[in-house]
C-alpha atoms as a PDB file:
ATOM      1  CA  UNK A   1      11.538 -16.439  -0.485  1.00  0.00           C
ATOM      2  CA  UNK A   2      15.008 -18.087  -1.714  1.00  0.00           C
ATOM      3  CA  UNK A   3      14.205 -16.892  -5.274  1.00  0.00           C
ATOM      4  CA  UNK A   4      13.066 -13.458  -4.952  1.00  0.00           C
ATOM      5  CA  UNK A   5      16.440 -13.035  -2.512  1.00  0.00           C
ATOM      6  CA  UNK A   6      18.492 -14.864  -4.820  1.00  0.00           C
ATOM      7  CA  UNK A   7      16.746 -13.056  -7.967  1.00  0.00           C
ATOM      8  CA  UNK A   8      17.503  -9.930  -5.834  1.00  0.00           C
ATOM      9  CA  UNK A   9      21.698 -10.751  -5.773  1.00  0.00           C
ATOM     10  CA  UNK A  10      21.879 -11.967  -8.819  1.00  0.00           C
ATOM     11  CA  UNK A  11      20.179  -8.397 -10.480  1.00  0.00           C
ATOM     12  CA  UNK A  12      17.492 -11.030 -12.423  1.00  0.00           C
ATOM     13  CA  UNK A  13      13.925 -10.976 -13.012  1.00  0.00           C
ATOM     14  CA  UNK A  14      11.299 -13.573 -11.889  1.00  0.00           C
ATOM     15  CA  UNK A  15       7.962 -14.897 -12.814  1.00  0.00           C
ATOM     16  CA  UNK A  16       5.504 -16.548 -10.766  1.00  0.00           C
ATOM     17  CA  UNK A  17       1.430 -17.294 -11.267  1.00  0.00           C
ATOM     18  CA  UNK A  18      -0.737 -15.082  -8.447  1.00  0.00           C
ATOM     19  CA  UNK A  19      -3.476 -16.656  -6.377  1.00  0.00           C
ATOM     20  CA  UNK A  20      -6.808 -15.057  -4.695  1.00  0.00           C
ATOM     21  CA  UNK A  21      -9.073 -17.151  -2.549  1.00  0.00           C
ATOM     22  CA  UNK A  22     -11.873 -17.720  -3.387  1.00  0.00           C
ATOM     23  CA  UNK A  23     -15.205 -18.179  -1.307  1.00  0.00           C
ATOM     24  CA  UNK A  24     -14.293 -22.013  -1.698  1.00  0.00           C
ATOM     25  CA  UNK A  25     -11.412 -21.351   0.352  1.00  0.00           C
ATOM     26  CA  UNK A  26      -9.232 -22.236  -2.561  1.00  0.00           C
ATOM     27  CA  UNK A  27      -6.445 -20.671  -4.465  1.00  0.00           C
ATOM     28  CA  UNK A  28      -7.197 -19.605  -7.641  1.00  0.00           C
ATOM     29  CA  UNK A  29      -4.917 -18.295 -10.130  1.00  0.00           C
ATOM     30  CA  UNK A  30      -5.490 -14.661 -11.324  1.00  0.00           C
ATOM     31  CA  UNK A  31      -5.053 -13.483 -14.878  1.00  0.00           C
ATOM     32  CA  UNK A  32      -6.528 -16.568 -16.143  1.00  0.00           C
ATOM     33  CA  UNK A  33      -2.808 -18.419 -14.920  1.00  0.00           C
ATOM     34  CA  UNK A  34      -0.438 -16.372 -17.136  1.00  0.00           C
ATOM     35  CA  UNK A  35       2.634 -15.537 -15.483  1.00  0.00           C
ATOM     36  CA  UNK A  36       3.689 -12.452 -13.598  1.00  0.00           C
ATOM     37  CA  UNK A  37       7.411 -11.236 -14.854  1.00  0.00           C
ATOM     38  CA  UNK A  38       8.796  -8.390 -12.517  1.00  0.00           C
ATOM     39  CA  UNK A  39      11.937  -7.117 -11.455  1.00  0.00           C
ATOM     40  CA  UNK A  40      12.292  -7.682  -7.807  1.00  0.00           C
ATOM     41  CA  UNK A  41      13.639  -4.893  -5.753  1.00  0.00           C
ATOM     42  CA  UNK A  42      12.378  -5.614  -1.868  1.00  0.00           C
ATOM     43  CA  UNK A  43      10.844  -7.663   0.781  1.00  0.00           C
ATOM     44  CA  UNK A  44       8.891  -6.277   3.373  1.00  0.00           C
ATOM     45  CA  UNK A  45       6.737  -7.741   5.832  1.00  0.00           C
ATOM     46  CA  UNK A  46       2.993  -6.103   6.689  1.00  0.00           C
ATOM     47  CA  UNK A  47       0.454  -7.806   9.076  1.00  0.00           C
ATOM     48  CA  UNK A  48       1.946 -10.852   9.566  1.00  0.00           C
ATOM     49  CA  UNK A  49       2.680 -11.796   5.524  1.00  0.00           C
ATOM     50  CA  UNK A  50       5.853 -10.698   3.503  1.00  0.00           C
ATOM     51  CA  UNK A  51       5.377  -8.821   0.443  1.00  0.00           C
ATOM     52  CA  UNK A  52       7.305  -8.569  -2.534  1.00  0.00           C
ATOM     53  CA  UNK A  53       7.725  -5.099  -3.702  1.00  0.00           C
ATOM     54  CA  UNK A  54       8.513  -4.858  -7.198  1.00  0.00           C
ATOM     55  CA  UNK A  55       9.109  -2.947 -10.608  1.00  0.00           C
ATOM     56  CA  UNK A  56       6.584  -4.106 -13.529  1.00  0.00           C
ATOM     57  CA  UNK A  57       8.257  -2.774 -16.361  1.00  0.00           C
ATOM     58  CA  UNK A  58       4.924  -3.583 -18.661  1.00  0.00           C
ATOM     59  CA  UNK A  59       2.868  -1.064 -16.512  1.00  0.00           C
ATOM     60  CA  UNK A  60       6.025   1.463 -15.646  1.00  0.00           C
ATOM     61  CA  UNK A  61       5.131   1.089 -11.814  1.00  0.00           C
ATOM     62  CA  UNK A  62       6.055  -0.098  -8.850  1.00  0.00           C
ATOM     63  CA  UNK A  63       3.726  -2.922  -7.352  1.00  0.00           C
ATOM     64  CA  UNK A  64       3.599  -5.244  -4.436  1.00  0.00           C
ATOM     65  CA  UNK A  65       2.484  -8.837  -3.854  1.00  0.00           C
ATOM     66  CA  UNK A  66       1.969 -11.022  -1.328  1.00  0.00           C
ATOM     67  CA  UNK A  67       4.641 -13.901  -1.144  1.00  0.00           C
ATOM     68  CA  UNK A  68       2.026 -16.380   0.318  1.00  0.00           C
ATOM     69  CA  UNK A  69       0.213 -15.679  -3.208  1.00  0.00           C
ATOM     70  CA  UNK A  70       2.931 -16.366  -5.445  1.00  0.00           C
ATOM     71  CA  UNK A  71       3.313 -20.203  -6.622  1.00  0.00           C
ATOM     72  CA  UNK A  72       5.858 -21.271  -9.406  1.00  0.00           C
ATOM     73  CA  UNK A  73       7.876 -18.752  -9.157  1.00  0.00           C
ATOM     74  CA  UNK A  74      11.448 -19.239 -11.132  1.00  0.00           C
ATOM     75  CA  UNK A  75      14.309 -16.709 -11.442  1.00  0.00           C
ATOM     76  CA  UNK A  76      14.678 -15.531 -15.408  1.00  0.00           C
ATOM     77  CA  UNK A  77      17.677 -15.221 -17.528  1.00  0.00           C
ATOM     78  CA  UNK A  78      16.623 -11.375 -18.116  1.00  0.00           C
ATOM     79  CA  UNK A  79      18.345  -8.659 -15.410  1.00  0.00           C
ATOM     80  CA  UNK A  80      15.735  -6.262 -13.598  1.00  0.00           C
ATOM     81  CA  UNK A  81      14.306  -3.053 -14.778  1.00  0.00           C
ATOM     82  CA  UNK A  82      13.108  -0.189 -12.783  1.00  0.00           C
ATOM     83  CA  UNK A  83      16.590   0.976 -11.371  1.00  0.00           C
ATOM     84  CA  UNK A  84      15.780   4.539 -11.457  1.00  0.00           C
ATOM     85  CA  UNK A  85      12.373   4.193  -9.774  1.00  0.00           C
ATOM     86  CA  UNK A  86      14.261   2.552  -6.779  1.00  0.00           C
ATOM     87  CA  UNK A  87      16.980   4.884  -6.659  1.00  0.00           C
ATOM     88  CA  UNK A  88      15.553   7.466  -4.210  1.00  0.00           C
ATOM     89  CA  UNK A  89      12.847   4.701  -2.703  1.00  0.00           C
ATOM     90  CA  UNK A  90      12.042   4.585   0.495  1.00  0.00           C
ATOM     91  CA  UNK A  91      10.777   1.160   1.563  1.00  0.00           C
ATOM     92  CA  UNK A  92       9.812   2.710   5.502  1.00  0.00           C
ATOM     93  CA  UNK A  93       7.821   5.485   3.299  1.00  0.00           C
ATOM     94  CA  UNK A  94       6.601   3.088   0.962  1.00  0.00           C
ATOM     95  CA  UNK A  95       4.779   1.226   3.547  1.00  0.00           C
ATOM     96  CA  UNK A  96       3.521   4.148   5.630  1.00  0.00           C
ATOM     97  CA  UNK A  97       1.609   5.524   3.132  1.00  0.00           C
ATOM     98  CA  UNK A  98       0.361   2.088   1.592  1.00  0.00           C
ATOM     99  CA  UNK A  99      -2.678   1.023   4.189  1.00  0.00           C
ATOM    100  CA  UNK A 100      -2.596  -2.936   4.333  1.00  0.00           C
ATOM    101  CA  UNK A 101      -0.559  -3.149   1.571  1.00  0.00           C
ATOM    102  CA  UNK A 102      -3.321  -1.993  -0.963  1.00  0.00           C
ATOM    103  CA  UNK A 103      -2.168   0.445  -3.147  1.00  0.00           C
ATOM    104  CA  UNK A 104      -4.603   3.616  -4.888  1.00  0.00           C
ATOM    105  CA  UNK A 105      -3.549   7.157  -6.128  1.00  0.00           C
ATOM    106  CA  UNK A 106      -0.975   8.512  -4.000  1.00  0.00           C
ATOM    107  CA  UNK A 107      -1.881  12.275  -2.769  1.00  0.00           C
ATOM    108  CA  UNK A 108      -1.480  14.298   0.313  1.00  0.00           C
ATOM    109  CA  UNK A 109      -4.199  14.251   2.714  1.00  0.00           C
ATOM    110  CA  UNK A 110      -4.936  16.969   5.184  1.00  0.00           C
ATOM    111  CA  UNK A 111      -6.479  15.103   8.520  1.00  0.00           C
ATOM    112  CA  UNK A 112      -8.140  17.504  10.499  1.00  0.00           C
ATOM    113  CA  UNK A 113      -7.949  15.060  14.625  1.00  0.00           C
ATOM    114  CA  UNK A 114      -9.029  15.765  18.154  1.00  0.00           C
ATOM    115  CA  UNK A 115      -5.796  16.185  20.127  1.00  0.00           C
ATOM    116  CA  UNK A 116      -6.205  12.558  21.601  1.00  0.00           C
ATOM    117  CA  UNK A 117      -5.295  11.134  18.384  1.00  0.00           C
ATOM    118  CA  UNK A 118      -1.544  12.644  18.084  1.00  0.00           C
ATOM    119  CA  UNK A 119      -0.617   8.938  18.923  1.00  0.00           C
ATOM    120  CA  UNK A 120      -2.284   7.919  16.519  1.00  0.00           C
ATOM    121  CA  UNK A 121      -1.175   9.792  13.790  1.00  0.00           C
ATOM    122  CA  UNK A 122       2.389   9.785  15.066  1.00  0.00           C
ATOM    123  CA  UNK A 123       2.313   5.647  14.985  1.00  0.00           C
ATOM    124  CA  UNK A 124       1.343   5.540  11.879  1.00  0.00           C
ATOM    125  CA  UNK A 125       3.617   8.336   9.830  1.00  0.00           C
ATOM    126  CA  UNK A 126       6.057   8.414  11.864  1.00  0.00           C
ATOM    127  CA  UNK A 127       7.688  10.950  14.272  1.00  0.00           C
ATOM    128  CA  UNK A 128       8.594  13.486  11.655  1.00  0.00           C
ATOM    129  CA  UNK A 129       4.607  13.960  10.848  1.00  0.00           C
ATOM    130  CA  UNK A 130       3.978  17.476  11.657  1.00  0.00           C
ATOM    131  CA  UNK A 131       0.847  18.273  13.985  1.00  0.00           C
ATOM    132  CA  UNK A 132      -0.493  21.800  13.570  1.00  0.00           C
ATOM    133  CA  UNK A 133      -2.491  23.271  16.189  1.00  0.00           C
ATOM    134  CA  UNK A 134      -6.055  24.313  15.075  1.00  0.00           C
ATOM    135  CA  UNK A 135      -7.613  25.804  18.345  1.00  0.00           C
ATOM    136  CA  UNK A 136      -7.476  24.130  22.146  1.00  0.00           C
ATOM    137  CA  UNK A 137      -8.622  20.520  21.001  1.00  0.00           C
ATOM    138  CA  UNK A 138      -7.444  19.820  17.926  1.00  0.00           C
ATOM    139  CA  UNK A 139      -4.496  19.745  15.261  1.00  0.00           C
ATOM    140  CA  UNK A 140      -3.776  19.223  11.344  1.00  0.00           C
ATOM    141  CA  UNK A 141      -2.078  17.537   9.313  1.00  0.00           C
ATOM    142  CA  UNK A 142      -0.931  16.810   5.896  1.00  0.00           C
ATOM    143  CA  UNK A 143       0.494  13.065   4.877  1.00  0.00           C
ATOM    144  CA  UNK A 144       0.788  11.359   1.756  1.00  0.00           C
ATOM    145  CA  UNK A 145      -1.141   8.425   1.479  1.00  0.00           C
ATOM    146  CA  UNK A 146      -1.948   5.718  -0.777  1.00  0.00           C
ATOM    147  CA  UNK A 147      -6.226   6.848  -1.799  1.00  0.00           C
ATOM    148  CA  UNK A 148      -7.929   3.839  -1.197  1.00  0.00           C
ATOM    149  CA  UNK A 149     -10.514   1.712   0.434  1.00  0.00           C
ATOM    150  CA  UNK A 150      -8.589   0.804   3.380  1.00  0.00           C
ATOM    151  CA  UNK A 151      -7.318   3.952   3.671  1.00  0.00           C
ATOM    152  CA  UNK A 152     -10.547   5.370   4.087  1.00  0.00           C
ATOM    153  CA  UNK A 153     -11.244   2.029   6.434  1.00  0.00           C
ATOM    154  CA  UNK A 154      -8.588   3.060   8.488  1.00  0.00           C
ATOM    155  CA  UNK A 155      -9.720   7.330   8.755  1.00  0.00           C
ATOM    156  CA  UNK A 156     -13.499   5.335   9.357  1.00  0.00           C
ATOM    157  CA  UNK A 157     -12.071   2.789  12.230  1.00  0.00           C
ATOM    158  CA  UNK A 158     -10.462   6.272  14.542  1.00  0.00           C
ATOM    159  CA  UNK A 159     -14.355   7.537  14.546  1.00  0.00           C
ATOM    160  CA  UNK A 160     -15.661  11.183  14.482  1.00  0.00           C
ATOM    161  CA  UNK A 161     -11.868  12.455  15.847  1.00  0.00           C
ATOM    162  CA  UNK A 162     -10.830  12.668  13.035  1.00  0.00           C
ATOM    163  CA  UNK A 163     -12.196  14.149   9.340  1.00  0.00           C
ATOM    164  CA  UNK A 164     -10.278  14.458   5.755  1.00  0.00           C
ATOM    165  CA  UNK A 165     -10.034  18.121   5.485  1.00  0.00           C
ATOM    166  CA  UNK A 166      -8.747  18.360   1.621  1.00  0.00           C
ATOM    167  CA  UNK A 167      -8.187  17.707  -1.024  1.00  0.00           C
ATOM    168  CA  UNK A 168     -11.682  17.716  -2.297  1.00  0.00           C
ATOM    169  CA  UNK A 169     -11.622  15.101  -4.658  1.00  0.00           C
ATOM    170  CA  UNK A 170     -10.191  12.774  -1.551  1.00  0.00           C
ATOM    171  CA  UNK A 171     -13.060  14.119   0.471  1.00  0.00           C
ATOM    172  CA  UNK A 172     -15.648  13.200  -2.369  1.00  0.00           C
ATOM    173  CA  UNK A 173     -13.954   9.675  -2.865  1.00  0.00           C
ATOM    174  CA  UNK A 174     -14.570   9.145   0.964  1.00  0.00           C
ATOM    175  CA  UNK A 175     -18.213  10.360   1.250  1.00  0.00           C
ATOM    176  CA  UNK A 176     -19.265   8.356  -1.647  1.00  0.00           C
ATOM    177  CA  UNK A 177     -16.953   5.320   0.238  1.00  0.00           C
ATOM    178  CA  UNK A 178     -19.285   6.036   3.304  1.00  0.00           C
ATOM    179  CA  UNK A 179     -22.418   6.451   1.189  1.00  0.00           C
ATOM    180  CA  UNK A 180     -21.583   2.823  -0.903  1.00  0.00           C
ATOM    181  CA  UNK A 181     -20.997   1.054   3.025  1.00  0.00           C
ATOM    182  CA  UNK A 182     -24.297   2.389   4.232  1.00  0.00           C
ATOM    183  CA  UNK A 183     -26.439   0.768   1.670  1.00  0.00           C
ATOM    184  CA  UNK A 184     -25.183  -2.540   2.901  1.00  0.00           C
ATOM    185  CA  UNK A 185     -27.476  -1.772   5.635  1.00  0.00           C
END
């Protein structure tokens, strides 16, 4: 944490090696141990572990990592990239529409929910989140979201209140989500 806040001051980027577990219950390092170099921009913290969100200038995108994860890390001589894709960012957005931290495609999502569920939806985009009434029990509405597995995790975990409405490549990506979890069983 001292080095991505002190890489952070000092305008520099870092590089670190990335860990997974594995089914040992070890850390192993990913990309066969090279190092990660990205320009650090934020720290945010997401059910219960910090994250690093960062610019990777070799893919052009913004990415996130979990600090736990990151071992040898060491500040670089080189100053950070990605200025202009953190001009106008929104760290509060940023992690409403990322589900767990796990990013995907972002796109707007049209939820169509039983009325019970405002809270819901209201908790997790926020207040400004507009709720459009469709009939006596239920409402719509349209949020951008990161498209992935937990995402659709997440719209599974509310239950039958609530349905993806559009678009219909999202609602395609889901069914075949559902279909894929059903042949588990």
């Amino acid at each position: 944490m001292d080095y991505i806040h002190t890489a952070i001051y000092e305008n520099k980027e870092i590089k670190f090696h990335y860990a997974e577990w594995t089914v040992k219950k070890e850390l192993k390092l990913k990309k066969d141990g090279a190092f990660y170099v990205v320009s650090p921009w934020a720290l945010t913290w997401d059910d219960e572990n910090y994250y690093l969100v960062a610019y990777d200038a070799a893919a052009g995108i913004i990415k996130h990592y979990r600090v736990d994860k990151m071992q040898n890390t060491e500040i670089l001589e080189t100053d950070r990239k990605g200025e202009d894709s953190f001009k106008n960012f929104d760290l509060a957005a940023f992690a409403k529409k990322t589900f767990g931290m796990y990013g995907g495609v972002d796109a707007e999502v049209t939820l169509e929910c039983k009325n019970e569920l405002a809270g819901v939806v209201i908790d997790r985009f926020g207040h400004d989140v507009w709720l459009i009434p469709q009939g006596e029990d239920h409402f719509k509405t349209r949020v951008l979201v990161s498209v992935s597995p937990q995402f659709f995790g997440w719209v599974t975990g509310i239950g039958s209140g609530m349905k993806i409405t559009g678009p219909d490549n999202v609602k395609a990506e889901y069914k075949a989500y559902l279909q894929d979890v059903l042949e588990n069983y």
